[in-house]
C-alpha atoms as a PDB file:
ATOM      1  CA  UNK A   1     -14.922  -4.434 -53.528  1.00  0.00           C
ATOM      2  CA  UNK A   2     -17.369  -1.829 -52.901  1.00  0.00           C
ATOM      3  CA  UNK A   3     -21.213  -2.887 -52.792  1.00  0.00           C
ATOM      4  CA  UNK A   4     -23.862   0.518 -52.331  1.00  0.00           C
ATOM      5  CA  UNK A   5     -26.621  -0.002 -50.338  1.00  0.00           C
ATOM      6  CA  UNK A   6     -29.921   0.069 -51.826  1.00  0.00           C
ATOM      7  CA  UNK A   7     -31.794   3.049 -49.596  1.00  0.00           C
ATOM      8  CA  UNK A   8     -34.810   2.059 -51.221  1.00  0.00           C
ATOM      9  CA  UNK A   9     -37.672   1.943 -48.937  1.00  0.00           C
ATOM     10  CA  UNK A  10     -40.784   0.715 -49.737  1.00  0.00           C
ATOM     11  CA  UNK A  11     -43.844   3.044 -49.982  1.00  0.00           C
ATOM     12  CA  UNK A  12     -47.479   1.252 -49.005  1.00  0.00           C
ATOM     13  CA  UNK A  13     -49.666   1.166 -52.211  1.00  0.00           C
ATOM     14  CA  UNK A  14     -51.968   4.041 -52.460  1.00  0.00           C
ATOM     15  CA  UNK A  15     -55.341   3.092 -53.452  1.00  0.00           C
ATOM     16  CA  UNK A  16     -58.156   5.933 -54.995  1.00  0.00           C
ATOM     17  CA  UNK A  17     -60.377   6.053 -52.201  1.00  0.00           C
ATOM     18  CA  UNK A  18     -63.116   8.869 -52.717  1.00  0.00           C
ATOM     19  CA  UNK A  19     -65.118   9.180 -49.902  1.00  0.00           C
ATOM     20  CA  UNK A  20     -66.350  11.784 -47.660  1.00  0.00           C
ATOM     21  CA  UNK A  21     -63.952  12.880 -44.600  1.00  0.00           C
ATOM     22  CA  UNK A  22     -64.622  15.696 -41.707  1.00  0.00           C
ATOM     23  CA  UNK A  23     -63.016  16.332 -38.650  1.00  0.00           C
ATOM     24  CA  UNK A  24     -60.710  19.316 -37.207  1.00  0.00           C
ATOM     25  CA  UNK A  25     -57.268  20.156 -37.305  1.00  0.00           C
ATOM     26  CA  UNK A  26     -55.778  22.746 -35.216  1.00  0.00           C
ATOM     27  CA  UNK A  27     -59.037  25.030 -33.851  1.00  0.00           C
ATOM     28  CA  UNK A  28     -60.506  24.418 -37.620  1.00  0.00           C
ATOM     29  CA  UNK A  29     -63.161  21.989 -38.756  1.00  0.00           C
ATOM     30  CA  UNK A  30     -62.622  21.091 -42.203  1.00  0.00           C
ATOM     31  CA  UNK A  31     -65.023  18.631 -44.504  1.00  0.00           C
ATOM     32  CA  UNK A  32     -63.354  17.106 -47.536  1.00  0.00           C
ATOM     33  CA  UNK A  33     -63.087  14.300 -49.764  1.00  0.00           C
ATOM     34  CA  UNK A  34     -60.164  11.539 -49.122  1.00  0.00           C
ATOM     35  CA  UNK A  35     -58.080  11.253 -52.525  1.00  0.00           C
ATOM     36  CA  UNK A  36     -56.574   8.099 -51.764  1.00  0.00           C
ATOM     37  CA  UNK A  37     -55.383   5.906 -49.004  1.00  0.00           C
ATOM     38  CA  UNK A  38     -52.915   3.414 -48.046  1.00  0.00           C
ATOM     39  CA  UNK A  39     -51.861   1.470 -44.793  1.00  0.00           C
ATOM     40  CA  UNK A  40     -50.214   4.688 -43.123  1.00  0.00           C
ATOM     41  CA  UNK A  41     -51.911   7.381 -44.361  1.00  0.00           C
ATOM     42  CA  UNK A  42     -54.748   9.634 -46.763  1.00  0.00           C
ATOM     43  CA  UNK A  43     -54.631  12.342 -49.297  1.00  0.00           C
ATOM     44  CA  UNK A  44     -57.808  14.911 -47.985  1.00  0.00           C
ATOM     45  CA  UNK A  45     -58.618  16.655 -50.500  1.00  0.00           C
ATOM     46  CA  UNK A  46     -60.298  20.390 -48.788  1.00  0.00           C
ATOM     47  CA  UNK A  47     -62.063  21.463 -52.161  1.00  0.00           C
ATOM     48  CA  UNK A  48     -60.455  25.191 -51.167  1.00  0.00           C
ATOM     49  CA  UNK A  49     -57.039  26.364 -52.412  1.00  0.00           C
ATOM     50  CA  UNK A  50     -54.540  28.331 -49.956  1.00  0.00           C
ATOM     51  CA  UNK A  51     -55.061  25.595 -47.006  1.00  0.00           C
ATOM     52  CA  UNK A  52     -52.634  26.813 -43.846  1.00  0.00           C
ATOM     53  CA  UNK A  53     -51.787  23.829 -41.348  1.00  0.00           C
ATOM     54  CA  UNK A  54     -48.587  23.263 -40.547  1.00  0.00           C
ATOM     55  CA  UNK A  55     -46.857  19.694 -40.853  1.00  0.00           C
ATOM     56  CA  UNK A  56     -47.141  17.922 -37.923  1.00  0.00           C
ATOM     57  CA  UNK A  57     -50.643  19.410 -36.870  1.00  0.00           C
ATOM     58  CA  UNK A  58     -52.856  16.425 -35.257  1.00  0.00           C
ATOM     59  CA  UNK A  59     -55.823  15.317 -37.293  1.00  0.00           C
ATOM     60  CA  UNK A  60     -59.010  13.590 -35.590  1.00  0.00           C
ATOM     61  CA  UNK A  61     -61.474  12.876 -38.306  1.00  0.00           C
ATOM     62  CA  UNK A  62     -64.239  10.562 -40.077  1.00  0.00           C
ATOM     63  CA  UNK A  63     -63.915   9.041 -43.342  1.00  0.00           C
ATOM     64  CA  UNK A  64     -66.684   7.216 -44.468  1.00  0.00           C
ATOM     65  CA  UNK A  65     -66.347   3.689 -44.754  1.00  0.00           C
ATOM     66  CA  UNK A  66     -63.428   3.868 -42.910  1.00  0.00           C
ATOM     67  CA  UNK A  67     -64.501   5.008 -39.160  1.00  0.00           C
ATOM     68  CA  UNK A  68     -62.311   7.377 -37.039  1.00  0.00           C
ATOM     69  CA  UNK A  69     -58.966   8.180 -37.888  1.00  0.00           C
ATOM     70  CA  UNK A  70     -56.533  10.405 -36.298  1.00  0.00           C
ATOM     71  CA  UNK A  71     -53.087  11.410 -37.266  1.00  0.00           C
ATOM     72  CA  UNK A  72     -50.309  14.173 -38.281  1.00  0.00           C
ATOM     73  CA  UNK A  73     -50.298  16.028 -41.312  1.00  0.00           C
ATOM     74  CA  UNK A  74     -47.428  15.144 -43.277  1.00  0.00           C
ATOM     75  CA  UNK A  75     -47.575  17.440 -46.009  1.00  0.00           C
ATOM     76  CA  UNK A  76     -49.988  20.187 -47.287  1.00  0.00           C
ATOM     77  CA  UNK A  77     -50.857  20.607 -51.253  1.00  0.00           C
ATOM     78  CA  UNK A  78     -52.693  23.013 -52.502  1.00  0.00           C
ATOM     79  CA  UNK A  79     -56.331  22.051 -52.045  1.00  0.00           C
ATOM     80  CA  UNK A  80     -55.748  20.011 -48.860  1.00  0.00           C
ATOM     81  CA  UNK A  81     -53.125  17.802 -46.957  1.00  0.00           C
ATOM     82  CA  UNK A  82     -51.640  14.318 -46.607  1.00  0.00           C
ATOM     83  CA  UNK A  83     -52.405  13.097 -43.121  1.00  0.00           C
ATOM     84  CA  UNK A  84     -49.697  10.040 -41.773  1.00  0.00           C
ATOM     85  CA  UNK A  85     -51.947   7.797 -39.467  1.00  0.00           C
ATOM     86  CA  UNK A  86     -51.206   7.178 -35.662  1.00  0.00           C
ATOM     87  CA  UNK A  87     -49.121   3.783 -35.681  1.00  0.00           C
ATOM     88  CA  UNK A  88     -50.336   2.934 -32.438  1.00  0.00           C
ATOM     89  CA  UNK A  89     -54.499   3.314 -32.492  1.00  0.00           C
ATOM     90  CA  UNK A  90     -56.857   0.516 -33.318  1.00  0.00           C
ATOM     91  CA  UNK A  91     -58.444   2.224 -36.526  1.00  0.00           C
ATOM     92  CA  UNK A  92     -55.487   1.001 -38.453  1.00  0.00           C
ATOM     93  CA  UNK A  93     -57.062  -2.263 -38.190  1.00  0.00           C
ATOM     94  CA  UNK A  94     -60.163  -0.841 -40.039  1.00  0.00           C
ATOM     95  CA  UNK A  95     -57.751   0.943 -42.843  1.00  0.00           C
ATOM     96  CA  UNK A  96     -56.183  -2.773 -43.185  1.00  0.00           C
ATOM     97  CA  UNK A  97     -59.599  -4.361 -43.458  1.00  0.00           C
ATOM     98  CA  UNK A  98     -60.843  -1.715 -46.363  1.00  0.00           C
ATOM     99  CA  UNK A  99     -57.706  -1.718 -48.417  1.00  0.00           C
ATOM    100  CA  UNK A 100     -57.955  -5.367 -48.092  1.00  0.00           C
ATOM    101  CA  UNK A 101     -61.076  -5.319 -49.515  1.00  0.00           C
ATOM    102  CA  UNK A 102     -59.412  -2.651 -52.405  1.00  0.00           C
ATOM    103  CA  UNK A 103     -56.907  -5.077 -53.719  1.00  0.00           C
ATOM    104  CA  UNK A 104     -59.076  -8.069 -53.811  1.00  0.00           C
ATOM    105  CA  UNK A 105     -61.508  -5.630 -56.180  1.00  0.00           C
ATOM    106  CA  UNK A 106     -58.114  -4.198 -58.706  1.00  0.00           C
END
């Protein structure tokens, strides 16, 4: 008997987070609005169509209410970029805290 694996793999919940963001990517500062948020990552919404940064471009900014972040970009959409956190910094403890605080308000 054959039994498939199940290749599902769980996304974090995303959680509408609008809040004001700035930092630089690349040689470019950028000031935007996070769309939403989750444990590994944020939706920045740039406010500007035809963004250009390339996946994997590091990302130091700050999101209000949420302190300094830095990361990767893991995608771009037209009108900003996803950004996948560092899994190693200490301001995933602060991302943690705030979505915390997110679920106990839904």
């Amino acid at each position: 008997m054959h039994v498939a694996a199940n290749n599902h793999v769980a996304r974090p919940t995303r959680h509408p987070y609008h809040q004001p963001a700035h930092g630089r990517y690349g040689n470019r500062a950028f000031h935007g609005s996070v769309e939403n948020v989750s444990a590994t990552g944020a939706a920045i919404a740039l406010g500007e169509a035809g963004v250009t940064v390339d996946n994997g471009t590091f990302v130091d900014m700050h999101v209000e209410g949420l302190g300094h972040l830095s990361g990767r970009v893991a995608r771009t959409y037209d009108g900003g970029f996803a950004v996948q956190f560092d899994a190693d910094g200490p301001d995933l403890d602060a991302v943690a805290e705030a979505i915390g605080r997110l679920d106990r308000h839904a």
